[in-house]
C-alpha atoms as a PDB file:
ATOM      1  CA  UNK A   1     -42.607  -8.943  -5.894  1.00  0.00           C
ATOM      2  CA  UNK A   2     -41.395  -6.358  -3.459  1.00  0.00           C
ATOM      3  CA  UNK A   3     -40.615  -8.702  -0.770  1.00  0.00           C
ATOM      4  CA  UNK A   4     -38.864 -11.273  -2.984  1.00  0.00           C
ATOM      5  CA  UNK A   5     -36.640  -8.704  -4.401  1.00  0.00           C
ATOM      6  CA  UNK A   6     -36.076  -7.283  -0.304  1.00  0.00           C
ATOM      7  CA  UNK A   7     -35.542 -10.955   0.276  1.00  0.00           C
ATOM      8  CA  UNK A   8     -32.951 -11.146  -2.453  1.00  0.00           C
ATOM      9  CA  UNK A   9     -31.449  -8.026  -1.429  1.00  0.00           C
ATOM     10  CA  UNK A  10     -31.393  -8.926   1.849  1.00  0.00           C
ATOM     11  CA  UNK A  11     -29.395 -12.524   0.696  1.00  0.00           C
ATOM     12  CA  UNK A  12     -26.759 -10.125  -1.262  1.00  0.00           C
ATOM     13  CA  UNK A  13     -25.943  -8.205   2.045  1.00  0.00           C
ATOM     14  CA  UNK A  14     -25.565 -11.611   3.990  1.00  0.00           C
ATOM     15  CA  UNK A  15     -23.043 -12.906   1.646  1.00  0.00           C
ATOM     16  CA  UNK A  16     -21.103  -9.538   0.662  1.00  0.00           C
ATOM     17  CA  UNK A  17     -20.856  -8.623   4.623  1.00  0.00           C
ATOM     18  CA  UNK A  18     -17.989 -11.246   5.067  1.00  0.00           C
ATOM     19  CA  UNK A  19     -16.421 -10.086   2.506  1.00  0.00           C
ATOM     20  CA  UNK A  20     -16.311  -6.685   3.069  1.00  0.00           C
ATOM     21  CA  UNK A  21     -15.045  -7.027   6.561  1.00  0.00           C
ATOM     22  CA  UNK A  22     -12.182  -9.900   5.798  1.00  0.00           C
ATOM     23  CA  UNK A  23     -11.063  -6.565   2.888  1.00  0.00           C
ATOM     24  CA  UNK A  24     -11.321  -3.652   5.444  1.00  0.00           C
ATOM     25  CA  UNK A  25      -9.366  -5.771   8.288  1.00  0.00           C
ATOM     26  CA  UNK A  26      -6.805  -6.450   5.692  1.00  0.00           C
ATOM     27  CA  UNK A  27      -6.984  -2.771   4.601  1.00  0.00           C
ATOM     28  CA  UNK A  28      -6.344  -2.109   8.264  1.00  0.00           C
ATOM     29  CA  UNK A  29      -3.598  -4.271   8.320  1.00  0.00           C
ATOM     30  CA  UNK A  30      -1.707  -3.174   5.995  1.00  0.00           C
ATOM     31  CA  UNK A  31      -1.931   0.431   7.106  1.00  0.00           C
ATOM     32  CA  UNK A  32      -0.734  -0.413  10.307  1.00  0.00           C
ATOM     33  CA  UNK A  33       2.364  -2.361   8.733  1.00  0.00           C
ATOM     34  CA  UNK A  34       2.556   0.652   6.536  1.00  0.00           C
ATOM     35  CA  UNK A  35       3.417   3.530   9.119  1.00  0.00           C
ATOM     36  CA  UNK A  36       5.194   1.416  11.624  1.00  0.00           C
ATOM     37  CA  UNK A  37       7.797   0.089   8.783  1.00  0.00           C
ATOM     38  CA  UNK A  38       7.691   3.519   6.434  1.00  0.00           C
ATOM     39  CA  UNK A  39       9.656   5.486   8.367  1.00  0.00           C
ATOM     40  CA  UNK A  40      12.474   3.079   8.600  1.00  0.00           C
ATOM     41  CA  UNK A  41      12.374   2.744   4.845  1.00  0.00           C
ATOM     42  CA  UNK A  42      12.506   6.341   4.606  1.00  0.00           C
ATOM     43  CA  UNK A  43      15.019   7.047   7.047  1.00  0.00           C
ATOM     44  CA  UNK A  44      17.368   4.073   5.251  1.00  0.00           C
ATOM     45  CA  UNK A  45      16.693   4.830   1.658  1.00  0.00           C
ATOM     46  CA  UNK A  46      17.630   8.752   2.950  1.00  0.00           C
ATOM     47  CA  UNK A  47      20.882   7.618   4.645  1.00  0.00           C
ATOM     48  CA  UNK A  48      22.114   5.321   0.955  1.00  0.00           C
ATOM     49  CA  UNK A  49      20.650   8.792  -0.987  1.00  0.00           C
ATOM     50  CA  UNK A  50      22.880  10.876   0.992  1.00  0.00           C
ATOM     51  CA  UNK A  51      25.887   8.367   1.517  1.00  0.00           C
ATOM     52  CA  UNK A  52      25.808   7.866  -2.728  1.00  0.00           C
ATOM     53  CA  UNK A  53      25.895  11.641  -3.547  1.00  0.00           C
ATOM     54  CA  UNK A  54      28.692  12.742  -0.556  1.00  0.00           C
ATOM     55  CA  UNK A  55      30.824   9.651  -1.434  1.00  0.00           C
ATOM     56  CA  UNK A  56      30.500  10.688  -5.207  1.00  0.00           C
ATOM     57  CA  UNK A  57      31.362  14.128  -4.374  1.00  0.00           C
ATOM     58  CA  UNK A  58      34.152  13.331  -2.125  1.00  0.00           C
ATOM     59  CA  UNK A  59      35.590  10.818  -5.136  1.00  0.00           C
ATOM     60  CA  UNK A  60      35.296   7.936  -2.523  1.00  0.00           C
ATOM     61  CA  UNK A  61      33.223   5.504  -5.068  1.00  0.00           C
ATOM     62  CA  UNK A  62      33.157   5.803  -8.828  1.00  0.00           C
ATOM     63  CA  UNK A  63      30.207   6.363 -11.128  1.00  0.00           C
ATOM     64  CA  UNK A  64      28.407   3.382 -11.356  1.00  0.00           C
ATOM     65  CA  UNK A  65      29.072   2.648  -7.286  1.00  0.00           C
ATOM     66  CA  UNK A  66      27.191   5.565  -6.778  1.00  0.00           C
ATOM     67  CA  UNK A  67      24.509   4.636  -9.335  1.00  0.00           C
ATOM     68  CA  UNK A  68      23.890   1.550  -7.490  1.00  0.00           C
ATOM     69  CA  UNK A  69      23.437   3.171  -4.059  1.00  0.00           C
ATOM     70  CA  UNK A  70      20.993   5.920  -5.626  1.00  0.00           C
ATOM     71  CA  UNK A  71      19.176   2.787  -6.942  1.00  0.00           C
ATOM     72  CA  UNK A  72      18.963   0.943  -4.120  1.00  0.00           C
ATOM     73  CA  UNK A  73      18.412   4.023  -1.894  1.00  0.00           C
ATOM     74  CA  UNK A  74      15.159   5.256  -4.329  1.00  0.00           C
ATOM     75  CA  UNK A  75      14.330   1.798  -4.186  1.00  0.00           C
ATOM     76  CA  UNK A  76      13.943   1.670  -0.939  1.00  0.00           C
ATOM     77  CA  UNK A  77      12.420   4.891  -0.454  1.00  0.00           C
ATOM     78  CA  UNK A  78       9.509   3.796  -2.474  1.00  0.00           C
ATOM     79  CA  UNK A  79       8.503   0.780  -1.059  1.00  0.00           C
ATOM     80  CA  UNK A  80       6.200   2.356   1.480  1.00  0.00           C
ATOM     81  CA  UNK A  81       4.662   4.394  -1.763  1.00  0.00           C
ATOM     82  CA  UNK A  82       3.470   1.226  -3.032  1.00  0.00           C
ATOM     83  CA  UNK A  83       2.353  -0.531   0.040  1.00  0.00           C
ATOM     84  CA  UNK A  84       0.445   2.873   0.197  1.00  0.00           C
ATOM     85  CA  UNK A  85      -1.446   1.817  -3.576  1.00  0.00           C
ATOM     86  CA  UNK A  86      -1.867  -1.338  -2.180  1.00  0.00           C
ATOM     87  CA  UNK A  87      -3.820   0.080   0.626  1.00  0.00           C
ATOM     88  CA  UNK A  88      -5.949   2.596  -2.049  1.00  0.00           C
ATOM     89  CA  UNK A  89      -6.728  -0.934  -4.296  1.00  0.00           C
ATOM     90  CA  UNK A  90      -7.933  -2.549  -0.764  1.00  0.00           C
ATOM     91  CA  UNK A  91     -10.209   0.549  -0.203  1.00  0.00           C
ATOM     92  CA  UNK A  92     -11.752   0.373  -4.072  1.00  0.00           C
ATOM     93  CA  UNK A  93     -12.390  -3.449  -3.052  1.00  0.00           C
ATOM     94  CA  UNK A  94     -14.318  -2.814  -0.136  1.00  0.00           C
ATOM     95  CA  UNK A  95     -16.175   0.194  -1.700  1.00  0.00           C
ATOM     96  CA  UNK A  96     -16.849  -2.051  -5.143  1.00  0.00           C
ATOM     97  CA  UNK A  97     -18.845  -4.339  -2.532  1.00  0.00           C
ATOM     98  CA  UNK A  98     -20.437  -2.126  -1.161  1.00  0.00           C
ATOM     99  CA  UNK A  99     -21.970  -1.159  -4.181  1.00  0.00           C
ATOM    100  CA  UNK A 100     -23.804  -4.850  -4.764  1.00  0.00           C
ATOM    101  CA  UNK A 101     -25.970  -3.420  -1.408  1.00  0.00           C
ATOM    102  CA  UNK A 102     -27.575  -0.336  -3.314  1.00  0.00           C
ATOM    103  CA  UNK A 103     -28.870  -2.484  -6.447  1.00  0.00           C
END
């Protein structure tokens, strides 16, 4: 009974190992798409932030111009936040199969 169940066990890891490592290289992926693109999101949803406000201030666009480019600018500015969820849900996949090893 002890060596069927090993035997089974053994089976789970064999298919799950795949898995885990096509899920971590696309984990790894996406973190390296992450930091080479967020600082260009940052830097461009900073310069539409700052551009909306000063033009505001300096009565060079109305109201709603300036709404849009604060939109658009914390729009922008998120994107890598979310790519950086999508990175945490990658990570939960890969440690929810890890889990089938330890039954």
């Amino acid at each position: 009974m002890k060596a069927i169940r090993w035997l089974l066990k053994l089976m789970l890891v064999m298919i799950t190992l795949p898995l885990i490592l096509a899920v971590w290289l696309a984990k790894w992926f996406v973190v390296f798409l992450h930091h080479c693109s967020a600082w260009i999101f940052y830097l461009l949803g900073s310069v539409l932030l700052a551009t909306a406000i000063l033009s505001y201030l300096m009565h060079q666009s109305q109201g709603m111009e300036a709404l849009q480019m604060l939109i658009g600018g914390f729009v922008i500015f998120m994107i890598p936040q979310v790519v950086g969820g999508v990175v945490v849900l990658l990570e939960l996949a890969a440690v929810m199969l890890r889990q089938v090893w330890y039954i």
